[in-house]
Protein backbone atom coordinates (compact mmCIF):
# COMPACT_ATOMS: atom_id res chain seq x y z
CA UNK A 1 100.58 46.17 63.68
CA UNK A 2 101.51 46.89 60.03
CA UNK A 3 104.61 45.62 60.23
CA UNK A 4 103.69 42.71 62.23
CA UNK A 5 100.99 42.08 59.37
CA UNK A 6 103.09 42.36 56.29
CA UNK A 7 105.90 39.74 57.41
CA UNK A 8 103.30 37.13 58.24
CA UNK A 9 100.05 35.10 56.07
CA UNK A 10 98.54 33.98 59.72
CA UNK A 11 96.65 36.70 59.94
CA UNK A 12 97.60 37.19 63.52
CA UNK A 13 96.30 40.89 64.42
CA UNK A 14 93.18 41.10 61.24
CA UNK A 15 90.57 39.55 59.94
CA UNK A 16 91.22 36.60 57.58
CA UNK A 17 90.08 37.98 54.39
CA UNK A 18 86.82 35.79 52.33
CA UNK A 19 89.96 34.56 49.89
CA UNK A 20 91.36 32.45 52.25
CA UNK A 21 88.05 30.77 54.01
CA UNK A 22 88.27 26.73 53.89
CA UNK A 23 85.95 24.07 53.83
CA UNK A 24 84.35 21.62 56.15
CA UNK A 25 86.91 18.90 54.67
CA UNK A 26 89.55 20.95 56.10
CA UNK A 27 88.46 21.21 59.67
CA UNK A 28 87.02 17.29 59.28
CA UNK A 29 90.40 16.01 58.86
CA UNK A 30 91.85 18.49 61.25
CA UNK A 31 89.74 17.80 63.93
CA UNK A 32 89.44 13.52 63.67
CA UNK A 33 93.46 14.54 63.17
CA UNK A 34 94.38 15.94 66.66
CA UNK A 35 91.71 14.07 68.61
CA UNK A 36 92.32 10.53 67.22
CA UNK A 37 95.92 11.10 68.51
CA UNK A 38 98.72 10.63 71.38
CA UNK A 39 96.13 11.43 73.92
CA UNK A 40 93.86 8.65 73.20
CA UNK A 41 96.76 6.02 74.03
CA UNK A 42 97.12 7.60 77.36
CA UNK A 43 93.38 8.45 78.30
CA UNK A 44 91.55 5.16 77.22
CA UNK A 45 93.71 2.91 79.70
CA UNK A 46 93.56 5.57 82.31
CA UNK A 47 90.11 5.50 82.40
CA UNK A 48 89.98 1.47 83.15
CA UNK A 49 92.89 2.52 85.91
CA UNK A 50 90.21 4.39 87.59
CA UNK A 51 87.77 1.67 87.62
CA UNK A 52 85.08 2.84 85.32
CA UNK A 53 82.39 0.46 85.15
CA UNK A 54 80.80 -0.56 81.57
CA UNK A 55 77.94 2.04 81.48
CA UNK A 56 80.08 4.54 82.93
CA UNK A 57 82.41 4.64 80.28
CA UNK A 58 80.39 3.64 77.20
CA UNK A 59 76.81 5.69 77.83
CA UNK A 60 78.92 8.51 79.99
CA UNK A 61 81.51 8.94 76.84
CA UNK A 62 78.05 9.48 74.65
CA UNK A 63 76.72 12.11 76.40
CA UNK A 64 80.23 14.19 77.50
CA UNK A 65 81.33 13.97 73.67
CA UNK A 66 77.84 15.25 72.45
CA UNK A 67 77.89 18.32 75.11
CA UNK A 68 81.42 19.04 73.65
CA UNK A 69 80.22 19.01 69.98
CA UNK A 70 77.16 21.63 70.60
CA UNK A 71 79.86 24.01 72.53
CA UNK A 72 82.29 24.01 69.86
CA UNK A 73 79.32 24.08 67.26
CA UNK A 74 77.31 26.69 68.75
CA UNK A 75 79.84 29.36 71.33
CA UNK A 76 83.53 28.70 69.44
CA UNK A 77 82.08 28.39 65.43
CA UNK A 78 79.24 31.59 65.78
CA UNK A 79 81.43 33.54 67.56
CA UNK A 80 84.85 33.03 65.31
CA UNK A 81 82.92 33.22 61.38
CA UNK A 82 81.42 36.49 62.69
CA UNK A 83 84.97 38.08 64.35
CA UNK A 84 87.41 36.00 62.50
CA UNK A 85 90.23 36.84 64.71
CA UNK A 86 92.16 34.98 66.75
CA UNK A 87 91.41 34.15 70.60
CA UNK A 88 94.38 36.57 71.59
CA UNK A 89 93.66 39.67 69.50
CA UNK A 90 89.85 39.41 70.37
CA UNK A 91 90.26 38.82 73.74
CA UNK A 92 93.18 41.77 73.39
CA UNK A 93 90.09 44.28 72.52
CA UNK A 94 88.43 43.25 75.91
CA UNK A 95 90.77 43.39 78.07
CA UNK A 96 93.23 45.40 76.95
CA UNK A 97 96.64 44.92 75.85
CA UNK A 98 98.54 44.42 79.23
CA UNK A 99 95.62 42.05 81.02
CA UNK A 100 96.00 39.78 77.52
CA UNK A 101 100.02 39.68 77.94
CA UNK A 102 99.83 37.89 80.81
CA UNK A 103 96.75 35.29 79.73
CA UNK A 104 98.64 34.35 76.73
CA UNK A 105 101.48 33.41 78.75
CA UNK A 106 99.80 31.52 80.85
CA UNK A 107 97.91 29.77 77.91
CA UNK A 108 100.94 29.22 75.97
CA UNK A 109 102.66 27.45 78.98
CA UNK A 110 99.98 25.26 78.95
CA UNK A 111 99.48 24.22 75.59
CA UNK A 112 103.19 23.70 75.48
CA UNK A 113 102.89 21.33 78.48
CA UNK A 114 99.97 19.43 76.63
CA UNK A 115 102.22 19.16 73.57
CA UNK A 116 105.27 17.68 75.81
CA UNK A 117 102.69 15.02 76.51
CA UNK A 118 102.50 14.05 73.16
CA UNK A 119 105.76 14.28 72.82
CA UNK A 120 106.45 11.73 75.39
CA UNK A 121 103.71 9.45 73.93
CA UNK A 122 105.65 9.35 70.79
CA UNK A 123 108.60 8.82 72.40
CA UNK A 124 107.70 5.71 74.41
CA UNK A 125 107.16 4.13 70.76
CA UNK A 126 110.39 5.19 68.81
CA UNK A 127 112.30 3.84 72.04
CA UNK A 128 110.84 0.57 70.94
CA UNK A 129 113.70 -0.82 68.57
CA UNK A 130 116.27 0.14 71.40
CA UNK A 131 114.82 -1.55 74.43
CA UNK A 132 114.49 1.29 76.01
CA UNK A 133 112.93 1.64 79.67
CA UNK A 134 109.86 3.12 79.57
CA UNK A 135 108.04 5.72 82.57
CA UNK A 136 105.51 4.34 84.94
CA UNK A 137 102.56 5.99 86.01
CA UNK A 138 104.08 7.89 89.26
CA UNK A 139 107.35 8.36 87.15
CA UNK A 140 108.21 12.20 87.08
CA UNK A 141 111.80 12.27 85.95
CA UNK A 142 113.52 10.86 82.58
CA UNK A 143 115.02 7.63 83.14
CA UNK A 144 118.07 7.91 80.87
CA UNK A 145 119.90 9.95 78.53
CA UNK A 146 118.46 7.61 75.30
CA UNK A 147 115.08 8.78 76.39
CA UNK A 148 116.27 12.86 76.07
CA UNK A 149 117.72 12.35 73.34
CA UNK A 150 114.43 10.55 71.28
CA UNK A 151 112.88 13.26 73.00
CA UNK A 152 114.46 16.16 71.30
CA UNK A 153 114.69 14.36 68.03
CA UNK A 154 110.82 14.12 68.54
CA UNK A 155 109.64 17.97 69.32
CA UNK A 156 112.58 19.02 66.38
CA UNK A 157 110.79 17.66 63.92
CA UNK A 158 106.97 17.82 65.24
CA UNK A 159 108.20 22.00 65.52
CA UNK A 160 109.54 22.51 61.96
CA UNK A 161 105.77 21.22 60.93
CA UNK A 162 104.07 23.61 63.50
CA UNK A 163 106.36 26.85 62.52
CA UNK A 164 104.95 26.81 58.59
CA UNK A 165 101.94 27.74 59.63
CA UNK A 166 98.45 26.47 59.41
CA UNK A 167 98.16 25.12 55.74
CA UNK A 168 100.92 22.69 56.70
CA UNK A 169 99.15 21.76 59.96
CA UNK A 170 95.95 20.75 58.78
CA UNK A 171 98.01 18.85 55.67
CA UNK A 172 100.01 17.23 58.26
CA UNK A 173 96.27 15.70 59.67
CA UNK A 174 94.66 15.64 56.68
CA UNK A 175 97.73 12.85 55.54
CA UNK A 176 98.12 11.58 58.91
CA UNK A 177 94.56 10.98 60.53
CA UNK A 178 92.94 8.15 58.12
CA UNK A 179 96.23 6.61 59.24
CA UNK A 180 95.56 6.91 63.06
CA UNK A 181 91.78 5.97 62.67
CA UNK A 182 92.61 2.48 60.67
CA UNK A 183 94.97 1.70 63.45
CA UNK A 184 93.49 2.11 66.04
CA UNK A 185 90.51 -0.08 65.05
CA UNK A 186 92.59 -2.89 64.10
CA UNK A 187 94.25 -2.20 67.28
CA UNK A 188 91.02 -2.65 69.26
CA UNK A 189 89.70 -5.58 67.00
CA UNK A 190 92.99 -7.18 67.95
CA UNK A 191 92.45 -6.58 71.54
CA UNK A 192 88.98 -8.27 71.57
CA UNK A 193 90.93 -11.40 69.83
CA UNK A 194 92.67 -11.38 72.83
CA UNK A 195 90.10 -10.95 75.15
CA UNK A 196 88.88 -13.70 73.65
CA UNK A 197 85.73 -11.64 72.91
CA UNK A 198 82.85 -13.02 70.86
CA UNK A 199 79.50 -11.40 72.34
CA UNK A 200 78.11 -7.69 73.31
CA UNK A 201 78.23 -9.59 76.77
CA UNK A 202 81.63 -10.21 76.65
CA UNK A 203 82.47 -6.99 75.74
CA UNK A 204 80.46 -5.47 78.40
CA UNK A 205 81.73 -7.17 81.16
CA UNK A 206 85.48 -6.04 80.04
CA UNK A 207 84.37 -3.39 82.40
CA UNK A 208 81.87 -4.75 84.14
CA UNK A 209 80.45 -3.52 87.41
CA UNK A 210 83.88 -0.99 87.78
CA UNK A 211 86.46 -1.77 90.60
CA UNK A 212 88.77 -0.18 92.62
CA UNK A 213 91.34 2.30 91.26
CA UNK A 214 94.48 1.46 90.73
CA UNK A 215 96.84 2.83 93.18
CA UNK A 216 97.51 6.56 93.19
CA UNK A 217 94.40 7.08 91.03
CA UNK A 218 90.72 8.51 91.83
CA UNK A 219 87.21 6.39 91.18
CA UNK A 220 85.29 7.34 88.22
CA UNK A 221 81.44 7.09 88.21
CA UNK A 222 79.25 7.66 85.33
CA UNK A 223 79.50 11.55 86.03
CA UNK A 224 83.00 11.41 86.45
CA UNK A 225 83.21 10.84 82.76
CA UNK A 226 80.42 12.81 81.33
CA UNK A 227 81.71 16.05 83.06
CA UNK A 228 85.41 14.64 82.25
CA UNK A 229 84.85 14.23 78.38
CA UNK A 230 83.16 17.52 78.12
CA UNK A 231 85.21 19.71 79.39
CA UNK A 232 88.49 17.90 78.81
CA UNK A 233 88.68 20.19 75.64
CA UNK A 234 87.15 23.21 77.63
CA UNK A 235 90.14 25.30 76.73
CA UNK A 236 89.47 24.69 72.99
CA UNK A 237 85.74 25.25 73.00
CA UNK A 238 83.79 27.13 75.62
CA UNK A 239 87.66 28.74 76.31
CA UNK A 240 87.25 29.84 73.10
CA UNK A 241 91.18 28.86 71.78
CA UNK A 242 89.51 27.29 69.01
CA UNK A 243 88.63 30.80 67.54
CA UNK A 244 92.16 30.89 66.33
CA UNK A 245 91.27 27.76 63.79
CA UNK A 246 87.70 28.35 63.40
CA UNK A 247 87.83 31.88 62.05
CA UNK A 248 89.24 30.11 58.54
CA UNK A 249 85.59 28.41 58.31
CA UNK A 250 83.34 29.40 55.85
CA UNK A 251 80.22 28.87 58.11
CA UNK A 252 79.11 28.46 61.89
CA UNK A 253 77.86 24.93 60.49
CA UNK A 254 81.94 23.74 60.13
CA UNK A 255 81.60 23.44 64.18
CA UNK A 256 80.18 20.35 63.54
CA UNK A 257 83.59 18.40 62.21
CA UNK A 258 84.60 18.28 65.61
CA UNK A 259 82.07 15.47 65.63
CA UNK A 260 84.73 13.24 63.57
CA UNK A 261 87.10 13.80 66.72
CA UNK A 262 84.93 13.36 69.28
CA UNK A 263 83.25 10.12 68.03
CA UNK A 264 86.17 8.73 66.28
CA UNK A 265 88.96 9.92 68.87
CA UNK A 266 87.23 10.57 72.33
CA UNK A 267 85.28 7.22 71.91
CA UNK A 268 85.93 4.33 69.54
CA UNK A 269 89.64 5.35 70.48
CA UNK A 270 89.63 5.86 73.98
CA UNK A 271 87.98 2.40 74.11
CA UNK A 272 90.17 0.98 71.82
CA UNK A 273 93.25 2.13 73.93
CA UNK A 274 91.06 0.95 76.98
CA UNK A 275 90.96 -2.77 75.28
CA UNK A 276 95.00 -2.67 74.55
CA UNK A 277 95.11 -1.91 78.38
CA UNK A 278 92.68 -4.54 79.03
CA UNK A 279 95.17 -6.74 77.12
CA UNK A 280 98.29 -5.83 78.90
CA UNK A 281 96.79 -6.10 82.52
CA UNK A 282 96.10 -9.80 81.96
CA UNK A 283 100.31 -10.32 81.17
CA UNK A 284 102.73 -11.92 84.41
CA UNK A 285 104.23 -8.67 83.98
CA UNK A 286 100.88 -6.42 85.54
CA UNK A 287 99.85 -8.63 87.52
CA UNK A 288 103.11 -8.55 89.04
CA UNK A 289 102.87 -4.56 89.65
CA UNK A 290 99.10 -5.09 91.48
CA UNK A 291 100.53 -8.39 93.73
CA UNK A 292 103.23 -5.76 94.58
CA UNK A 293 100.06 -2.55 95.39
CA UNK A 294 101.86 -0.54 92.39
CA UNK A 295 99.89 0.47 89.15
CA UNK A 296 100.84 -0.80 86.02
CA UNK A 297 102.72 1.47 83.56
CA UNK A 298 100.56 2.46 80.76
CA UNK A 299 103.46 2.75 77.59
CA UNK A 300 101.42 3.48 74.63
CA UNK A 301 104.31 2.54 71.87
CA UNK A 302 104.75 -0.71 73.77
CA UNK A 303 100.57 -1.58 74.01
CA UNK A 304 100.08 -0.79 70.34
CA UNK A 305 103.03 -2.77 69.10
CA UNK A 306 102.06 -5.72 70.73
CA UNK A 307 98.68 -5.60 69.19
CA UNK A 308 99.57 -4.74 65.56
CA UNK A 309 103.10 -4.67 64.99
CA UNK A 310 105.44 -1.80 63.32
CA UNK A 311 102.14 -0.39 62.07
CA UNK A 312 101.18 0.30 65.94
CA UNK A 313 104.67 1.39 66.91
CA UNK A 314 104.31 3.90 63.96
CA UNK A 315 100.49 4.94 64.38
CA UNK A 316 101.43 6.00 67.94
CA UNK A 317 104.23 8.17 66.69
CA UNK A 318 102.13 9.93 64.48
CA UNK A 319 99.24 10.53 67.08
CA UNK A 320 101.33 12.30 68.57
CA UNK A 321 102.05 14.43 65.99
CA UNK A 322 98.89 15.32 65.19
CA UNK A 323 98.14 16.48 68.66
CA UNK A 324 101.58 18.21 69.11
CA UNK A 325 101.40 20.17 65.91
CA UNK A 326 98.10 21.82 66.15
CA UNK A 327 98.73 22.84 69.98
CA UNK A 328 102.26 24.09 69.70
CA UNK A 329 100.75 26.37 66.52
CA UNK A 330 98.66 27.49 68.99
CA UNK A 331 101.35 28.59 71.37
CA UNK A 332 103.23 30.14 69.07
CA UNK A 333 100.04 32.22 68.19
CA UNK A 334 100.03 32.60 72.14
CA UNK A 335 103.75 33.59 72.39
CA UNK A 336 103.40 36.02 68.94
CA UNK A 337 100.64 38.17 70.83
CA UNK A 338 102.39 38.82 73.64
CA UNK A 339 105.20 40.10 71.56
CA UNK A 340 103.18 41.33 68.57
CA UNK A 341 106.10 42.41 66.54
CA UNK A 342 107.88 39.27 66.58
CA UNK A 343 107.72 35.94 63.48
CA UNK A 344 105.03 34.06 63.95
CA UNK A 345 107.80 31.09 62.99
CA UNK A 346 109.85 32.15 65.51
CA UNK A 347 107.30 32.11 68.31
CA UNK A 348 106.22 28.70 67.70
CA UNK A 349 110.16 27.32 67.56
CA UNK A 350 110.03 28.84 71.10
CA UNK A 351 106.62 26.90 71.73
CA UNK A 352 108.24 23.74 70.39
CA UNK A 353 111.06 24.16 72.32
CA UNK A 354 109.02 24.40 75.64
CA UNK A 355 106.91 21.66 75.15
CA UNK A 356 110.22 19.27 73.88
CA UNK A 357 111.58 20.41 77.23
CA UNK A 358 108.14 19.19 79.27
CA UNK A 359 108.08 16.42 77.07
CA UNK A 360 111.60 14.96 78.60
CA UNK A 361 109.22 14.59 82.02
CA UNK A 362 107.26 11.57 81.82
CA UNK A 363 104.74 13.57 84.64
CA UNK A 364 102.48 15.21 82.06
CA UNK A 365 101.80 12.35 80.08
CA UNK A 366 101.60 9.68 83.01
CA UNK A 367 99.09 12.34 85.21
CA UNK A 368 97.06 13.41 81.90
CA UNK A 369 93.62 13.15 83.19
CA UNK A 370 94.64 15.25 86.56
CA UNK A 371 96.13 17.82 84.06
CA UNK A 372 93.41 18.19 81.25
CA UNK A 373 91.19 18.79 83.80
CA UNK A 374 93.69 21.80 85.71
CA UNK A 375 94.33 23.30 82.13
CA UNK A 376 90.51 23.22 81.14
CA UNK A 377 89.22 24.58 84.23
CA UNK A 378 92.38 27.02 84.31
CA UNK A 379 91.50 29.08 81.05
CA UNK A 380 87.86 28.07 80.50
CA UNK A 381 86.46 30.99 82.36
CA UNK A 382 88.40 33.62 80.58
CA UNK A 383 86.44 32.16 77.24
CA UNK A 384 83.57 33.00 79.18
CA UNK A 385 84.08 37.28 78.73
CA UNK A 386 84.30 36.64 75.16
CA UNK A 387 81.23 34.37 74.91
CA UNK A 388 78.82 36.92 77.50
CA UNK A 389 80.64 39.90 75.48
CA UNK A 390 79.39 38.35 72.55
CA UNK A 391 76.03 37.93 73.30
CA UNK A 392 74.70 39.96 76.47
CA UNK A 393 77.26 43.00 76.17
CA UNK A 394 75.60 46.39 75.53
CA UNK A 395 77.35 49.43 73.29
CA UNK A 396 78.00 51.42 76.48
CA UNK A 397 80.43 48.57 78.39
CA UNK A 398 81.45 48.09 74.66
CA UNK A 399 82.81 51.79 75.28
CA UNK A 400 83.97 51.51 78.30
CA UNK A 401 86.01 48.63 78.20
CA UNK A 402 87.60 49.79 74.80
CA UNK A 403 89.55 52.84 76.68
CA UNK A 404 91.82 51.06 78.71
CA UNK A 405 94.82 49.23 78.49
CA UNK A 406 94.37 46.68 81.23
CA UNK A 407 90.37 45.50 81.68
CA UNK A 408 90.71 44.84 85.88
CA UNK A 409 86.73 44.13 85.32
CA UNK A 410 88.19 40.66 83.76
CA UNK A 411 91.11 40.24 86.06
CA UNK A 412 88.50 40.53 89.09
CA UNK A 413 86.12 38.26 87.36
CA UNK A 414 89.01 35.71 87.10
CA UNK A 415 90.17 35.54 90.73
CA UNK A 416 87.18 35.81 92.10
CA UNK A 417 85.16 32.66 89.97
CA UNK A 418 88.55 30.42 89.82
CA UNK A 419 89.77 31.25 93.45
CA UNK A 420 86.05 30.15 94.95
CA UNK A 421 86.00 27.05 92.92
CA UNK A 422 89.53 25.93 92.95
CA UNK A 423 89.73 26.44 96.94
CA UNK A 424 85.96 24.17 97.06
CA UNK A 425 88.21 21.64 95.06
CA UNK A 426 91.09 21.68 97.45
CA UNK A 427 89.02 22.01 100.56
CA UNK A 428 86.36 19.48 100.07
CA UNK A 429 88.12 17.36 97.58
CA UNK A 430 85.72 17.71 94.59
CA UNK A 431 86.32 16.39 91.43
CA UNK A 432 87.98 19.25 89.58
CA UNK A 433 85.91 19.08 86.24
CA UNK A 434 82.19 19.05 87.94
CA UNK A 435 83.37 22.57 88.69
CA UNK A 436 84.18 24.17 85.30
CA UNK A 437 81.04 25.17 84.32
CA UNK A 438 79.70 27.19 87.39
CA UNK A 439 83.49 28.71 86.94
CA UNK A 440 82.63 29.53 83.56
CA UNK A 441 79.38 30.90 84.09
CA UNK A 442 80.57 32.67 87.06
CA UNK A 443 82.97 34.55 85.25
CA UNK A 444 80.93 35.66 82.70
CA UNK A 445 78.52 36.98 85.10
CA UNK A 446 80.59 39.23 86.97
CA UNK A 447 82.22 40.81 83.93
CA UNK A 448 79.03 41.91 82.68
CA UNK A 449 77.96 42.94 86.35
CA UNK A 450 81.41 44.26 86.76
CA UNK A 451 81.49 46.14 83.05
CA UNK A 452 77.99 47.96 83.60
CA UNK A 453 79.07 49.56 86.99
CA UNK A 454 79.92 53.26 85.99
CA UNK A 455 82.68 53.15 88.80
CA UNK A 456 85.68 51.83 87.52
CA UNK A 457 87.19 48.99 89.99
């Protein structure tokens, strides 16, 4: 661990010492940063493919943000200014070192998965200038070797930010996100030019009553979105991955920037997207897909460049940054704990070189609402041994758990809450992201039951 300690300033396997504690200001930017980003270009039209009605989206997106603010605010912020350690080495001293190996895999996979889709939303601007193609909704393969290639140039350079470490991250946002958040209100004031837009009532009735999905897509109602919104980020928050950023704040009370992202990003820009989308389905060119029974392609570079220019084609390139950089850091902190001995740097090359790899299939980005909700429901109930650990675990389990290598009260606690709920998914085709939170809480309730048993499983 020494060694691991002295060639790095990440603080991957300690505490981060008082000297290097930041600000709200840092998180603020950080935060409105990664969540006024690629994802917003993709989400906000998906959302009107689905058929949202008016109230759905606008009232649901309210509520679902606000739940999201309180987790991060009061589970991810109290629990990282009091440990300061990453998720990885905290969770490490619960479950032991081999259980861990294997959830930071798994956790690093998917982060680098969710950074290909960002990836892929940068791309489909930079292919702009060169006419190129650009992926569908159902598309799952590249569709030439000009779109690899823009690819690769794209997760190079979003990597080489990522590898120096968290200082240049949240610079990179800091510089980036005032950027993104001007954009992508001109982009939506734009859009309701085009709408021809000049009342509340107008507005409204963008959305209206809802409709039909588009093809290949599922029907959102007003809980569809609430539950959707909230635990979107559930790998970040009551997963706990945000621990890794949050043990830099000075106080529990810096949980509260994540406001800037949710209300800036996860609403005026989802809805701003939504209006570009709005925009676009009104052209020959949708309405041609729908007379046909196909959905229309949602190509973020394309929707914002029609609305404000270069400026747009450029915002969306940077959105995609900021999203990218911030979750490939992540995976390299992911990839680092596995292999505790190993640069920091070199660990998050790897992670940017998965998620340039994911990012050359279109499948991530086009499918993103399907996938958030997999990836949150996926790792949120592991979050949920730190969080009852934290507050319901007694010095005995404490004891107990702390002697072994691999924790099989955790790995039983897993399986058992994410196999029930996944198979009442499959089975009776419920909406993946209404079952989360009895995942979550599931979890967390048999590791305590499981850690207080004096026979070991």
């Amino acid at each position: 661990m020494a060694t691991a300690q002295a060639t790095s300033d990440e603080f991957e396997q300690s505490r981060v010492p008082e000297t290097k504690l930041k600000s709200w200001k840092s998180f603020l930017g950080m935060y409105a940063g990664e969540h006024a980003a690629g994802t917003e270009f993709m989400i906000g039209p998906l959302f009107l493919a689905a058929g949202v009605s008016a109230f759905d989206l606008i009232v649901g997106l309210l509520l679902g943000n606000f739940l999201a603010v309180l987790s991060w605010r009061f589970l991810t912020a109290e629990i990282a200014v009091k440990h300061r350690l990453t998720l990885y080495y905290q969770l490490e001293k619960i479950t032991g070192h081999g259980l861990v190996r294997f959830y930071n895999l798994a956790n690093g996979i998917l982060f680098c998965f969710l950074a290909g889709a960002m990836i892929t939303v940068s791309a489909t601007a930079v292919g702009i200038p060169f006419d190129m193609p650009m992926p569908k909704l159902n598309d799952t393969m590249p569709n030439g070797s000009l779109w690899v290639l823009i690819v690769v140039l794209i997760g190079a350079a979003i990597t080489l930010i990522a590898a120096r470490g968290y200082d240049t991250v949240s610079k990179a946002a800091n510089w980036m996100s005032p950027l993104i958040v001007v954009a992508f209100v001109a982009c939506g004031v734009v859009a309701l030019q085009q709408l021809d837009v000049h009342s509340f009532a107008d507005f409204w009735n963008i959305w209206g009553q809802g409709g039909q999905p588009f093809p290949g897509q599922t029907k959102y109602s007003f809980w569809h979105v609430v539950m959707w919104s909230w635990f979107c980020n559930a790998a970040m928050h009551i997963g706990m991955s945000d621990l890794s950023i949050f043990r830099y704040a000075k106080s529990a009370n810096s949980g509260w920037t994540t406001a800037a992202g949710m209300y800036v990003g996860h609403y005026l820009a989802w809805i701003a997207a939504a209006l570009l989308y709005a925009v676009y389905l009104k052209s020959a060119e949708a309405q041609g897909f729908l007379a046909e029974g196909k959905a229309p392609p949602v190509a973020p570079g394309p929707l914002a460049y029609h609305a404000i220019g270069v400026w747009g084609m450029i915002t969306v390139v940077l959105a995609g940054w900021t999203t990218a950089n911030p979750t490939i850091y992540r995976a390299g902190l992911a990839f680092q704990a596995i292999f505790p001995k190993s640069s920091r740097l070199w660990m998050t090359v790897l992670a940017g070189s998965v998620a340039t790899v994911a990012g050359i299939f279109p499948a991530f980005a086009m499918q993103l609402l399907n996938f958030v909700a997999l990836y949150g429901f996926t790792l949120a109930p592991v979050g949920a041994v730190i969080v009852f650990d934290h507050f319901f675990a007694n010095d005995k389990g404490n004891k107990m758990r702390k002697s072994t290598a691999f924790n099989w009260r955790v790995l039983w606690a897993w399986l058992i809450s994410f196999g029930l709920f996944y198979t009442l998914s499959v089975t009776k085709e419920v909406f993946l992201s209404f079952l989360t939170l009895p995942a979550w809480l599931m979890c967390g309730a048999l590791y305590l039951l499981f850690t207080r048993m004096q026979k070991p499983l």
